[in-house]
Protein backbone atom coordinates (compact mmCIF):
# COMPACT_ATOMS: atom_id res chain seq x y z
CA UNK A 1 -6.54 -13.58 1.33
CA UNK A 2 -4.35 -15.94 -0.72
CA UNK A 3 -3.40 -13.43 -3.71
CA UNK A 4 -0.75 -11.29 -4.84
CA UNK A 5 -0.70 -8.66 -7.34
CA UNK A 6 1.41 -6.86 -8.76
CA UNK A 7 1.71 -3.66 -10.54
CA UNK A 8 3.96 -0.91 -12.26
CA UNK A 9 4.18 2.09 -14.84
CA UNK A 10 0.83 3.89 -13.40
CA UNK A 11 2.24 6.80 -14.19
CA UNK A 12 -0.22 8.91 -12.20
CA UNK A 13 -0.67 12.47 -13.14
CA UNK A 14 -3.65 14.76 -12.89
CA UNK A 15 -3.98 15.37 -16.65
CA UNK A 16 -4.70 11.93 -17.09
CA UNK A 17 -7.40 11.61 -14.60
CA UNK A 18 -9.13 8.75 -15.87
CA UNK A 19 -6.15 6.60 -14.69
CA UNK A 20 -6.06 7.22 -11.45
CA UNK A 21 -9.63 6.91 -11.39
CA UNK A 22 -9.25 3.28 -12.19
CA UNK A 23 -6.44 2.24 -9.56
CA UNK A 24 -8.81 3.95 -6.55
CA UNK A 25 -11.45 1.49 -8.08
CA UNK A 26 -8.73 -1.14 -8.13
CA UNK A 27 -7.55 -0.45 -4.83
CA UNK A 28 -11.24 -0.40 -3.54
CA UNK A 29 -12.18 -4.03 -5.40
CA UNK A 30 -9.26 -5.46 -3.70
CA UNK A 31 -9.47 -4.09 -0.23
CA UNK A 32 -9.20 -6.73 2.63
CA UNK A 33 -8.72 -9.45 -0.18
CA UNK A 34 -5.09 -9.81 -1.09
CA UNK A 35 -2.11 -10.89 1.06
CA UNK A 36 0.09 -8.18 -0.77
CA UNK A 37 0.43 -5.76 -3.68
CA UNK A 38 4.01 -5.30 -4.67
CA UNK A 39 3.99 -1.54 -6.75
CA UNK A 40 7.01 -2.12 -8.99
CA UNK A 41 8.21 1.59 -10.01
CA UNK A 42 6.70 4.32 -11.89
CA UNK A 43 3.54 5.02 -9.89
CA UNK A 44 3.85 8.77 -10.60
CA UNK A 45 4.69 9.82 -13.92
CA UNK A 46 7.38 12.29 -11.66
CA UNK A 47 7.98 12.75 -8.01
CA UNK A 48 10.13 15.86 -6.85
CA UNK A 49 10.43 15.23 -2.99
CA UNK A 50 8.57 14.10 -0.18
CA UNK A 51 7.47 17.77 0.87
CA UNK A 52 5.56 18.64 -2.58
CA UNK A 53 1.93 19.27 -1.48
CA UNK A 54 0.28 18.29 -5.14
CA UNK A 55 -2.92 17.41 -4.12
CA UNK A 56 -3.55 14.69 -6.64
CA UNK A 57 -0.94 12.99 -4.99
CA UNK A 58 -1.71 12.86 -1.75
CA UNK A 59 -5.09 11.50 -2.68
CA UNK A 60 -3.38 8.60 -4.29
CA UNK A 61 -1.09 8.17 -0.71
CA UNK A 62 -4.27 8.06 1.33
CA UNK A 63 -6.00 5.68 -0.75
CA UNK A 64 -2.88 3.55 -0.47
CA UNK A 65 -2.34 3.94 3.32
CA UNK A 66 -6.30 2.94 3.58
CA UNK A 67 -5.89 -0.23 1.32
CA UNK A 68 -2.73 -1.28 3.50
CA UNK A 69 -5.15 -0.04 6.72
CA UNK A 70 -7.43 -3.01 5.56
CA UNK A 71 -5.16 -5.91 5.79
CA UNK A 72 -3.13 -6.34 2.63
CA UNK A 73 0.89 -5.40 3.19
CA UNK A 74 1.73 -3.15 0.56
CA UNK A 75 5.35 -2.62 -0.97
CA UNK A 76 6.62 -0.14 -3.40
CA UNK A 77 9.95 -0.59 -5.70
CA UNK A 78 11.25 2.37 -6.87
CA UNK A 79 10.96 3.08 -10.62
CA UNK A 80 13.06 5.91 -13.53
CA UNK A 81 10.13 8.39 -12.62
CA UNK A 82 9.68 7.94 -8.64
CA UNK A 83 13.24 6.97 -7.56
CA UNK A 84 12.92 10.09 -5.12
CA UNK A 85 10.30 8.70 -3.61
CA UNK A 86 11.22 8.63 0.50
CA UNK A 87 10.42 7.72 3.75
CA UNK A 88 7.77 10.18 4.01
CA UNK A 89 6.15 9.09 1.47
CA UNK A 90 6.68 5.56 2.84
CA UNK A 91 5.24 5.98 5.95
CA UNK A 92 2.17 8.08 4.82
CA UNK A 93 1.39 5.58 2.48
CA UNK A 94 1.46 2.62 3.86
CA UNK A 95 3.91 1.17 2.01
CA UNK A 96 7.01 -0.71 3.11
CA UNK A 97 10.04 0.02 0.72
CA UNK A 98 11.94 -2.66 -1.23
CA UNK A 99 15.15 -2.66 -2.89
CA UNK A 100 15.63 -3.06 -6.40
CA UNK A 101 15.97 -6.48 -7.38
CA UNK A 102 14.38 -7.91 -4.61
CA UNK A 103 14.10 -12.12 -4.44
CA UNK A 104 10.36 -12.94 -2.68
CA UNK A 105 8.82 -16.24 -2.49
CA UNK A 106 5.31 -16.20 -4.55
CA UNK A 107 3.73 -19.16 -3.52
CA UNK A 108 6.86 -22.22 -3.63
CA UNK A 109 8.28 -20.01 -6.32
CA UNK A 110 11.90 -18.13 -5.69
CA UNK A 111 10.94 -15.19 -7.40
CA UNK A 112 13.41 -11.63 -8.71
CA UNK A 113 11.42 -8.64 -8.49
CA UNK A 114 12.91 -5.62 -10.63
CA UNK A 115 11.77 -2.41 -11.83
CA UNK A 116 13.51 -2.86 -15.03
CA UNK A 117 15.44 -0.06 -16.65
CA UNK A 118 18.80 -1.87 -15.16
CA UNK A 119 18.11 -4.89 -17.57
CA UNK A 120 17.77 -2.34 -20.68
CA UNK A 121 22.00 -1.94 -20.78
CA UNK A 122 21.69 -1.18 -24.65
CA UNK A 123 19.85 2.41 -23.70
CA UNK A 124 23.65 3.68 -22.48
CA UNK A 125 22.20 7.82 -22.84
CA UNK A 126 19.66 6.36 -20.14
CA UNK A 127 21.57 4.44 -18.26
CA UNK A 128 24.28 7.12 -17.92
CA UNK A 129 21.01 9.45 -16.42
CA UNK A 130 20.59 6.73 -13.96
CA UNK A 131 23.51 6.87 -12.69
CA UNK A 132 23.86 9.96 -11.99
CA UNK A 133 20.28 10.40 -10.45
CA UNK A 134 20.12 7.37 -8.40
CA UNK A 135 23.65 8.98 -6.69
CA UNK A 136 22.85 10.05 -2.65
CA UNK A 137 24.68 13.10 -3.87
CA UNK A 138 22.76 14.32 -6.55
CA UNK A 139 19.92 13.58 -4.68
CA UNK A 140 20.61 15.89 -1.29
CA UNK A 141 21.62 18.79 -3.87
CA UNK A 142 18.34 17.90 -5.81
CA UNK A 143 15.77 17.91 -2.76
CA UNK A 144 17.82 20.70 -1.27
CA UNK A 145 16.05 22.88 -4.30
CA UNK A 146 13.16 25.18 -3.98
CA UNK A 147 9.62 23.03 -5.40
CA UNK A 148 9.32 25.34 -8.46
CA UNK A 149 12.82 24.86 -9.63
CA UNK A 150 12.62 20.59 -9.03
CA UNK A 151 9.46 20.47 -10.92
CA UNK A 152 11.03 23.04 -14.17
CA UNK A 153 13.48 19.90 -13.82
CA UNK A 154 11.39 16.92 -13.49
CA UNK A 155 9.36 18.67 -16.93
CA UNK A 156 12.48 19.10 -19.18
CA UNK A 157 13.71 15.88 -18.12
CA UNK A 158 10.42 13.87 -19.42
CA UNK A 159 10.65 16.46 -22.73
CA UNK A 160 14.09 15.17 -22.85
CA UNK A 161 13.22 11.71 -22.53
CA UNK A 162 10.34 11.56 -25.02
CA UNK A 163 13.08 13.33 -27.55
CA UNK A 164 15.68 10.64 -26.78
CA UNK A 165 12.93 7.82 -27.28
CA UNK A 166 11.91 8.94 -30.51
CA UNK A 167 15.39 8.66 -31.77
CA UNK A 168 15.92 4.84 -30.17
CA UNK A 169 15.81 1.74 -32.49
CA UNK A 170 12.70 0.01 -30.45
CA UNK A 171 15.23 -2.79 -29.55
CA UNK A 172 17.58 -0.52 -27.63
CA UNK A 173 14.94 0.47 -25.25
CA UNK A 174 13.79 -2.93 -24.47
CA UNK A 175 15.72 -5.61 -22.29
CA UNK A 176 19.10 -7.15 -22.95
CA UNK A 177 19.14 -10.92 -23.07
CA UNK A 178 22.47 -11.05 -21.43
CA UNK A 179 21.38 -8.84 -18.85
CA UNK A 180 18.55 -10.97 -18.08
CA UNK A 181 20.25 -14.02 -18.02
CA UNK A 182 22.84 -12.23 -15.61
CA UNK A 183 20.07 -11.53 -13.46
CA UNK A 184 18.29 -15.13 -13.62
CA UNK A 185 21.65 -16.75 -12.49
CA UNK A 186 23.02 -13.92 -10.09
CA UNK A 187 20.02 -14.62 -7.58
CA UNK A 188 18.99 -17.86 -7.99
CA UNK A 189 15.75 -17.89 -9.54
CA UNK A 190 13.21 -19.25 -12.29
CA UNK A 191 10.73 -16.40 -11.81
CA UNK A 192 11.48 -12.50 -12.77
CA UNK A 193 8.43 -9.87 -12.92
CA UNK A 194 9.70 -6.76 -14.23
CA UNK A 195 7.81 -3.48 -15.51
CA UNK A 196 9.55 -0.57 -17.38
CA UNK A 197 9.60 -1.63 -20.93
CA UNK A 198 5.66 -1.29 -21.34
CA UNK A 199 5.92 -4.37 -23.15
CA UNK A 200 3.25 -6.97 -20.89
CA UNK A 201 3.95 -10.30 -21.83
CA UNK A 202 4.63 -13.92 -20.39
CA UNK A 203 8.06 -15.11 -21.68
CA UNK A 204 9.54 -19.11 -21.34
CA UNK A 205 12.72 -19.99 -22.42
CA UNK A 206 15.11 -22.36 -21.37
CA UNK A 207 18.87 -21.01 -19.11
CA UNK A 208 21.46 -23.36 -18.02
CA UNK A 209 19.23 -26.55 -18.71
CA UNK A 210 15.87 -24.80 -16.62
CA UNK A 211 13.09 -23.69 -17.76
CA UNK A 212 12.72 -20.17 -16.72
CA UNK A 213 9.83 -17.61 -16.87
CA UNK A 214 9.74 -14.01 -17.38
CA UNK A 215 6.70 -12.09 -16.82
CA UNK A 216 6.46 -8.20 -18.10
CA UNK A 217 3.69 -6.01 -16.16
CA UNK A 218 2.64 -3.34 -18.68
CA UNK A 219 1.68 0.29 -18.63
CA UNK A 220 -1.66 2.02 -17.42
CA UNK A 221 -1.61 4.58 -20.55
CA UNK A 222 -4.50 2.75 -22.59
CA UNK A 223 -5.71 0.20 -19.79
CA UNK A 224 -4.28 -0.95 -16.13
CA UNK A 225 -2.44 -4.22 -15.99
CA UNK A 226 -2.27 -6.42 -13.58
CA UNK A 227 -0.30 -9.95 -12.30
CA UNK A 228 -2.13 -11.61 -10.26
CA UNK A 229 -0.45 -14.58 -8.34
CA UNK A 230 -2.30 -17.70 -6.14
CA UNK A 231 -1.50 -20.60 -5.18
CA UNK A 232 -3.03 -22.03 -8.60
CA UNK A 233 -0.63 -20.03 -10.71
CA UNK A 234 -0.10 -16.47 -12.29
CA UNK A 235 -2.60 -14.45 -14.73
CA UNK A 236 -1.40 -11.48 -16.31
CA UNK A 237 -4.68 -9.58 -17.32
CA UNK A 238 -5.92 -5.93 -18.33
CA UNK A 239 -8.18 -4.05 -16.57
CA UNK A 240 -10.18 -1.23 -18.87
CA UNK A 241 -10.71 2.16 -18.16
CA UNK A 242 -14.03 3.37 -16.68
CA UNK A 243 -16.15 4.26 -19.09
């Protein structure tokens, strides 16, 4: 088992099927192989607490905890769409929860690992939201909610979002190069893999006289997408839907 992988922006939901269809079949190819599968954000499209019984979810946790049952450690990273996601959740899955950034070592490599919405700084509406979201506060008055009022929320909050988007230059909503350059020097580091901005992509450029590389995992909306790291190096590849 000398692989990585790493992954973000599922965005599971039952009327999209045919996604999570392909990560079980991704989780099942990979069982017992890699060392670790970092999930970074956005595995559900929303999550309203720890206690909602959706079925389609709890299919996805089992498959996870039996994945992580087979060898490979498994970590998840909160993303803008799962950021309630708890210790429940956690524990049932398999998954051991990281803090967002996180620095790992992939291979030699001092590597940042970050969902990614705090690097888009020119999106101030969203930013504002995450603020007050991500607040313990909001959070205990939130969960505290009966299930059929969080999940009236967690709809007119994506409505809301796809409204906002629509209305964003394309720029805003991708990352800020002084944010990222903020990031590259505030933890030390030559690597960052980042999801969010559904914009995959391999990016070099040079910081403070060092070549530095930042790698963009992209959505599973049209296909899955995947970074795989070895010892040999790191492949950022597709993976169609079944057919």
């Amino acid at each position: 088992m000398s692989s990585l992988l790493f992954i973000s922006d599922l965005h599971l939901d039952p009327a999209r099927p045919e996604v999570t269809r392909l990560f079980l079949e991704f989780l099942q190819a990979h069982a017992g192989k890699a060392r670790a599968l970092y999930i970074l954000g956005d595995l559900f499209e929303a999550w309203i607490g720890d206690d909602d019984p959706d079925p389609h979810h709890g299919k996805v946790q089992d498959a996870l905890r039996a994945f992580a049952a087979a060898g490979t450690r498994c970590y998840f990273m909160h993303g803008n769409r799962d950021f309630l996601c708890g210790s429940e959740f956690a524990a049932r899955s398999g998954l051991t929860l990281l803090d967002d950034p996180t620095v790992v070592d992939i291979f030699g490599r001092r590597a940042l690992l970050m969902h990614g919405d705090t690097l888009c700084t020119d999106d101030i509406g969203y930013q504002q939201f995450r603020a007050m979201v991500r607040n313990p506060d909001w959070q205990r008055q939130f969960l505290s909610q009966p299930l059929a009022a969080r999940q009236a929320f967690a709809e007119k909050a994506r409505q809301g979002s796809k409204a906002a988007q629509a209305d964003l230059a394309e720029d805003i909503m991708d990352v800020n190069a002084a944010a990222v350059a903020k990031a590259f020097r505030d933890h030390n580091v030559d690597l960052l893999v980042h999801g969010h901005t559904h914009r995959p992509g391999v990016h070099l450029f040079e910081l403070d006289g060092k070549v530095r590389e930042r790698v963009v995992l992209g959505d599973w909306y049209e296909q899955g997408s995947l970074l795989e790291a070895t010892p040999a190096g790191l492949s950022l590849m597709q993976l169609p839907l079944p057919g």
